[in-house]
Every structure is written in C-alpha cells, then in structure tokens.
N, C-alpha and C. Protein backbone atom coordinates (compact mmCIF):
# COMPACT_ATOMS: atom_id res chain seq x y z
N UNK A 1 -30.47 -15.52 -17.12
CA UNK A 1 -30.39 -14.14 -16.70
C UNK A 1 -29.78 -13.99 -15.31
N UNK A 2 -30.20 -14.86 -14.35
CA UNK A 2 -29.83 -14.53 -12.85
C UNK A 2 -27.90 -14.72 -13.02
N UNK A 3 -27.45 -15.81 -14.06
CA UNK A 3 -25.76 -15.56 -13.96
C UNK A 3 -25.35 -14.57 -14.44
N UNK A 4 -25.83 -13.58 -15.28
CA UNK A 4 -25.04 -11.87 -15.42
C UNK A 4 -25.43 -11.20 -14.09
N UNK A 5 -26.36 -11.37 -13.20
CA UNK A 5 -26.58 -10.84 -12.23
C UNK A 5 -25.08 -11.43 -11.08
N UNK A 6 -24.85 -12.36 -11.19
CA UNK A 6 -24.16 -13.03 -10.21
C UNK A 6 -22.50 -12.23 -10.56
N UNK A 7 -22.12 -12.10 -11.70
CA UNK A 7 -20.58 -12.11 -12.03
C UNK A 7 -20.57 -10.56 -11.01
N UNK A 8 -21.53 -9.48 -11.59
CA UNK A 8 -20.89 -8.06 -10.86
C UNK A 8 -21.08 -8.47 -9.20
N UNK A 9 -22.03 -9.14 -8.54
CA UNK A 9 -21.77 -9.59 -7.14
C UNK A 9 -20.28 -9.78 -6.86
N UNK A 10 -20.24 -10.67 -7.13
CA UNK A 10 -18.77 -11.50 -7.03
C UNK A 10 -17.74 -10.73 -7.08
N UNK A 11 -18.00 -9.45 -8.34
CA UNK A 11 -16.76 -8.85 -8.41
C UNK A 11 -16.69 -8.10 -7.38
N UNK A 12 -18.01 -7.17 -7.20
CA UNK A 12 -18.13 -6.61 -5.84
C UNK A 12 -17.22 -7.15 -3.97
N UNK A 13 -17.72 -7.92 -4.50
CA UNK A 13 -17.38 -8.80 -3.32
C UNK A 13 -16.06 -8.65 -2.85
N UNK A 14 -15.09 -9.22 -3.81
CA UNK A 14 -13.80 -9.34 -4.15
C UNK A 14 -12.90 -8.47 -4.34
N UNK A 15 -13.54 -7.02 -4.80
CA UNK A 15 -13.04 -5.59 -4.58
C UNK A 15 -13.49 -5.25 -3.05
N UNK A 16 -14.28 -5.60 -2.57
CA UNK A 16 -14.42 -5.33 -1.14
C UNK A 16 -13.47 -6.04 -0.56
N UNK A 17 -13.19 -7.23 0.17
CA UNK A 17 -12.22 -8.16 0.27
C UNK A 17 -10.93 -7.67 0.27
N UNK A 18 -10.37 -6.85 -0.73
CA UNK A 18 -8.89 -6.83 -1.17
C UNK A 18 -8.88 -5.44 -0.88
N UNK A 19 -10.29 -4.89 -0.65
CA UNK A 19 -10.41 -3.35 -0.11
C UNK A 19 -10.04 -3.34 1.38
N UNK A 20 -10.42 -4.04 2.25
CA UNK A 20 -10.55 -4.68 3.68
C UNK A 20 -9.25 -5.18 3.89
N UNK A 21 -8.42 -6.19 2.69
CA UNK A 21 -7.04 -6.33 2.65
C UNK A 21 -6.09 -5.26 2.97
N UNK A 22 -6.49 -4.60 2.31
CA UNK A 22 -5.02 -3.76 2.10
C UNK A 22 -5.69 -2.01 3.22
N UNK A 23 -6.83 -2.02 3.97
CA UNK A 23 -7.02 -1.45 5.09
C UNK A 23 -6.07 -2.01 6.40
N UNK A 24 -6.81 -3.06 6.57
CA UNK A 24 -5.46 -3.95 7.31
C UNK A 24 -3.89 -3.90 7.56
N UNK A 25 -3.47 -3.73 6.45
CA UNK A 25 -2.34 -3.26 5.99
C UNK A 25 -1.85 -2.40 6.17
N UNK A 26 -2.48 -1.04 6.08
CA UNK A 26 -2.20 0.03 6.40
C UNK A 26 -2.46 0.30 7.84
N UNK A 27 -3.43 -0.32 8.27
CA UNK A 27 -3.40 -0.14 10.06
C UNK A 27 -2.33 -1.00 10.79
N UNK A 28 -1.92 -1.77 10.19
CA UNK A 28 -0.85 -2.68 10.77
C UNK A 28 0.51 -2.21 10.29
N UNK A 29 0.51 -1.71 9.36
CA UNK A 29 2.02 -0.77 9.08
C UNK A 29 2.37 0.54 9.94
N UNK A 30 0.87 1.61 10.19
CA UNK A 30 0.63 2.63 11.49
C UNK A 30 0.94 2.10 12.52
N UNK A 31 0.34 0.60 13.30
CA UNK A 31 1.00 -0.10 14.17
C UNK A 31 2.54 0.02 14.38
N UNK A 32 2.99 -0.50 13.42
CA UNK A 32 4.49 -0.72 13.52
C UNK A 32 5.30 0.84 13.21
N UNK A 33 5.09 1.18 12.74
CA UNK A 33 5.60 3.32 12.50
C UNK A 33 5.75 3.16 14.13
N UNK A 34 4.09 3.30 14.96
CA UNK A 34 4.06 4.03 15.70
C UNK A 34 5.23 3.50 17.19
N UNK A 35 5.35 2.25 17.15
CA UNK A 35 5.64 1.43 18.32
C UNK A 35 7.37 1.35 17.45
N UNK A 36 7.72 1.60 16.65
CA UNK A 36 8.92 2.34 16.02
C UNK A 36 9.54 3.55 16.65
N UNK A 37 8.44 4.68 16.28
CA UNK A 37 8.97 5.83 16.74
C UNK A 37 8.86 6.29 18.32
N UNK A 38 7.30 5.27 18.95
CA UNK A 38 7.80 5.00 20.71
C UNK A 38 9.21 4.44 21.31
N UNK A 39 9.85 3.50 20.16
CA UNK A 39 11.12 2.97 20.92
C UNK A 39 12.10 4.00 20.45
N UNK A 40 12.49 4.64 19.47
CA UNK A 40 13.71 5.11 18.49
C UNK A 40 13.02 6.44 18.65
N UNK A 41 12.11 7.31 18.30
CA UNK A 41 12.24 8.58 18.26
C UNK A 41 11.35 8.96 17.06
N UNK A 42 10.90 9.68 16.50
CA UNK A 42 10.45 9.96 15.26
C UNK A 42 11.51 9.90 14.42
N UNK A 43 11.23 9.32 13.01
CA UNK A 43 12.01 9.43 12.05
C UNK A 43 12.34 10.80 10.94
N UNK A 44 13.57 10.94 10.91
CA UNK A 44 14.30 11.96 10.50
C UNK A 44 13.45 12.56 9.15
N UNK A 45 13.24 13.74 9.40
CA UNK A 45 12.19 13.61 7.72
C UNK A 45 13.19 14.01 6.71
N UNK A 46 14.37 14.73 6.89
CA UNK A 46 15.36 14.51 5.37
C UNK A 46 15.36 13.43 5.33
N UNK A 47 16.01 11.83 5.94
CA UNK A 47 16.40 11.01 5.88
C UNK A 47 15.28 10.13 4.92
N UNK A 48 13.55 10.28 5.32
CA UNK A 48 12.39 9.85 4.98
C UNK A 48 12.68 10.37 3.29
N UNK A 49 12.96 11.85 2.92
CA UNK A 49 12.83 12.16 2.01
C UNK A 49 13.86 11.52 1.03
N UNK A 50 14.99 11.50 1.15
CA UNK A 50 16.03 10.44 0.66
C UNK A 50 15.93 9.20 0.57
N UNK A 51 15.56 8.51 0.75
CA UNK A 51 15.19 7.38 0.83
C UNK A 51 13.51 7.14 -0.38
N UNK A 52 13.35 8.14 0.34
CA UNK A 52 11.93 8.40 -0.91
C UNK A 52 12.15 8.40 -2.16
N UNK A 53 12.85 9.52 -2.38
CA UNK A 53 13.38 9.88 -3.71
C UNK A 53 14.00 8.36 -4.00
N UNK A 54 14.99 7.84 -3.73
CA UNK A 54 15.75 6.72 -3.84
C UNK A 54 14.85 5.94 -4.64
N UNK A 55 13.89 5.22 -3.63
CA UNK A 55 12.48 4.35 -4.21
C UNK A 55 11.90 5.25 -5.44
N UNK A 56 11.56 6.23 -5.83
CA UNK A 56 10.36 6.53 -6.31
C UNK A 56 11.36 6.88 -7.87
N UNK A 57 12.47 6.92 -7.79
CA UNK A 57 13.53 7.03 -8.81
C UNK A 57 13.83 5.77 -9.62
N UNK A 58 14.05 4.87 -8.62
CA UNK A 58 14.53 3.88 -8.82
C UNK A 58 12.83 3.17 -9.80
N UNK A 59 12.02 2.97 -8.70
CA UNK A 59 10.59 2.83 -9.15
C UNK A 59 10.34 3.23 -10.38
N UNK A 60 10.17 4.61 -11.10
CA UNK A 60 10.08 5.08 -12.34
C UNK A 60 11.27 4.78 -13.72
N UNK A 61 12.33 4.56 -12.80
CA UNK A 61 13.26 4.01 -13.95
C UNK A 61 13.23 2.58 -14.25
N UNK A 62 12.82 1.37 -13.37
CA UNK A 62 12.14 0.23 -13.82
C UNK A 62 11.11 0.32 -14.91
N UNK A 63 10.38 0.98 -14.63
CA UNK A 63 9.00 1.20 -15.48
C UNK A 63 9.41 1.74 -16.93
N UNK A 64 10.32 2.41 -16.53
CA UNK A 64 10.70 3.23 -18.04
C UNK A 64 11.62 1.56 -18.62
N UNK A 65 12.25 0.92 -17.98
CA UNK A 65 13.06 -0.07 -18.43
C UNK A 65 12.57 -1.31 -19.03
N UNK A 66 11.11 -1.70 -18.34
CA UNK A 66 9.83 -2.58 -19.07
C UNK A 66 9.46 -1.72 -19.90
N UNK A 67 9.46 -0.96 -20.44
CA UNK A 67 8.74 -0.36 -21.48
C UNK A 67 9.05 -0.59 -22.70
C-alpha cells in the first residue's frame, strides 16, 4: 500500500520542479527584455506584432503539417 502512496508524491514533486523550472525562465527572459530595452529602447510593438504573427503562423501550420 505505502508504494501507490509514493508514485502521486513523486509526481507531485516533479510537476513542482519543472514548475520552479520554467518560473526561472521566465524571470531570466524579463531579465534579459529588460537590460535589452535599458540598452536599445523599448521594442517596436508593430515590429513585436509581425514577428508574432510570423511564429504563431508558421507554429500552427507545422501542427496542421504533423497531422
């Protein structure tokens, strides 16, 4: 009985972990934005949006292409 107790720990655990991962990540990407737009300026938001679209086009037409 105590090893069905153990597996949801673990998973817990491990979703925490990769939760804490990818926090990191995002504070260290804000890092770099910010010490970006201290040297260069804020970034252009058409330019942000183009580039967006670009990815998120490109992104959905992969997906449609594994399918």
């Amino acid at each position: 009985m105590p090893r069905l107790l153990t597996a949801p720990v673990s998973l817990r655990r491990t979703q925490a972990r990769e939760a804490a991962q990818r926090q990191i990540e995002r504070d260290n990407l804000a890092e770099l934005i910010a010490d970006l737009d201290k040297t260069n300026g804020p970034a252009d938001p058409q330019a942000v949006a183009s580039k967006r679209a670009k990815l998120t086009s490109s992104a959905s037409s992969d997906a449609g292409a594994a399918a």
